[in-house]
Protein backbone atom coordinates (compact mmCIF):
# COMPACT_ATOMS: atom_id res chain seq x y z
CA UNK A 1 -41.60 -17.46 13.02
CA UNK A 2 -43.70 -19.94 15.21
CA UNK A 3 -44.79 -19.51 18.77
CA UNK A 4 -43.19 -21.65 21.14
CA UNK A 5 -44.67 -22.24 24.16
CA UNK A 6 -40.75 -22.16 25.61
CA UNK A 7 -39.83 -19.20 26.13
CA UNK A 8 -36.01 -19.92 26.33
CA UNK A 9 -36.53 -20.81 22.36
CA UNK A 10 -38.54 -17.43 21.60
CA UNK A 11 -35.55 -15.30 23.11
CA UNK A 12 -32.90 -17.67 21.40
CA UNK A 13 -34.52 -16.74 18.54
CA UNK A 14 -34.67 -13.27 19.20
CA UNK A 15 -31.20 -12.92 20.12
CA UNK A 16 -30.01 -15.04 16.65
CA UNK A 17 -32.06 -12.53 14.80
CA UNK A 18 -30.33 -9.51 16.07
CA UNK A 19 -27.12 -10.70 15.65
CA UNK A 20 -27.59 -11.75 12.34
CA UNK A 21 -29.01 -7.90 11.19
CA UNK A 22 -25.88 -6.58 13.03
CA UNK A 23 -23.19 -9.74 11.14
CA UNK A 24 -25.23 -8.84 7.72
CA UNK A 25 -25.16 -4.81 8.43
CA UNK A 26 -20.90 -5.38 8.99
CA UNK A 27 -20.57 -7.19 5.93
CA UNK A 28 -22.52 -4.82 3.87
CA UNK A 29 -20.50 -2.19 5.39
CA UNK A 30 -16.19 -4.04 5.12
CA UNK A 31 -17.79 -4.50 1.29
CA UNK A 32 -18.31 -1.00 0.75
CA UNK A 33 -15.21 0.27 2.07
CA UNK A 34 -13.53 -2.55 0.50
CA UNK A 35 -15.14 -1.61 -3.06
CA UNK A 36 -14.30 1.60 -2.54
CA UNK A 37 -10.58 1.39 -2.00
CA UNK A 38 -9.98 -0.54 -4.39
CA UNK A 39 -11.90 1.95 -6.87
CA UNK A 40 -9.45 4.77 -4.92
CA UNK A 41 -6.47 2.92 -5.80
CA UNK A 42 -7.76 1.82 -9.37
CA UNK A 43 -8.76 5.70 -10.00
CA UNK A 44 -5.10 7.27 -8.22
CA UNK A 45 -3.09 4.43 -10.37
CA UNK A 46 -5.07 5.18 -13.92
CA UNK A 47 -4.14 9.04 -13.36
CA UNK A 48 -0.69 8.91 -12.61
CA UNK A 49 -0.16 6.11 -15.37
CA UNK A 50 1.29 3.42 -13.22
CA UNK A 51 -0.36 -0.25 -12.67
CA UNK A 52 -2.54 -0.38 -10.08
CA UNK A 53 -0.70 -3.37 -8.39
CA UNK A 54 0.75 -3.15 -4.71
CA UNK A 55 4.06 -2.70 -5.52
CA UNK A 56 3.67 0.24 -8.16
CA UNK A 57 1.63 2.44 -5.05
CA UNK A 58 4.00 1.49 -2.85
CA UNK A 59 6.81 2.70 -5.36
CA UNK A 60 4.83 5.88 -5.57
CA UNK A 61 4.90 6.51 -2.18
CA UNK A 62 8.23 5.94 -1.28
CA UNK A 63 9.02 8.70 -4.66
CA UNK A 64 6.48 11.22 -2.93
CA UNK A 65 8.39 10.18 0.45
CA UNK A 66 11.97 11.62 -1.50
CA UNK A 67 10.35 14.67 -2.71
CA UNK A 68 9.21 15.17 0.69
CA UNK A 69 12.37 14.71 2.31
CA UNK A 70 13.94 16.83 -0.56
CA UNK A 71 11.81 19.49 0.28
CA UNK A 72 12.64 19.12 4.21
CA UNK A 73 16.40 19.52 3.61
CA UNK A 74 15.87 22.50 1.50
CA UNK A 75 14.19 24.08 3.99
CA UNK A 76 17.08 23.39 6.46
CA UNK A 77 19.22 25.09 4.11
CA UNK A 78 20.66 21.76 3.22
CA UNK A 79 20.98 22.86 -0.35
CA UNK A 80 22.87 19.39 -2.12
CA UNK A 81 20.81 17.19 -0.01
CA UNK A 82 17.86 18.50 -1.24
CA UNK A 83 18.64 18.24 -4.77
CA UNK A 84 19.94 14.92 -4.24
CA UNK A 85 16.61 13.59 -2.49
CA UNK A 86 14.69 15.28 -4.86
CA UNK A 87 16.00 13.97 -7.79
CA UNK A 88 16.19 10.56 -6.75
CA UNK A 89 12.51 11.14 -6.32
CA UNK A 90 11.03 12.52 -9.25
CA UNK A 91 13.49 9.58 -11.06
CA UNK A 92 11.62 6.95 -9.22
CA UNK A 93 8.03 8.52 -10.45
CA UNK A 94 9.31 9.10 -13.94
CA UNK A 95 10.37 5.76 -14.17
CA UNK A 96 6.94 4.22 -12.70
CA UNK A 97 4.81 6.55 -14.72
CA UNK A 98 3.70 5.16 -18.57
């Protein structure tokens, strides 16, 4: 960095430094979460046998969503509901599932 004998330019300077540490320190930062969802999802999608595209995990969640209401009516002694929802959900994950 040169001396300036403006001091408007030195602080300029300054300020375009710090800004770019904190811009470069942010990117660094979205790229690691980003690398690490999408080693999550690659990981989650390689154990349960399914592709790891969007619609397969969303697929996946909407058959853990059944189970879950499955489970809810069962324990509100809604007996055929809860086979029903259940069902339906553990067909949707057998049928995503290699």
């Amino acid at each position: 960095m040169q001396l300036s004998s403006n001091p408007f330019e030195w602080l300029g300077s300054a300020l375009g430094t710090v800004l770019r540490v904190i811009i470069d320190s942010l990117v660094w930062l979205f790229d690691m979460f980003s690398n690490a969802s999408s080693a999550f999802i690659n990981g989650f999608a390689s154990a349960l046998g399914v592709n790891s595209n969007l619609f397969s995990i969303l697929a996946v969640i909407l058959g853990l969503f059944l189970i879950y209401v499955g489970v809810r009516a069962f324990l509100r002694k809604r007996i055929f509901a809860g086979v029903i929802w259940v069902l339906l959900g553990l067909w949707l994950l057998s049928a995503l599932i290699r």
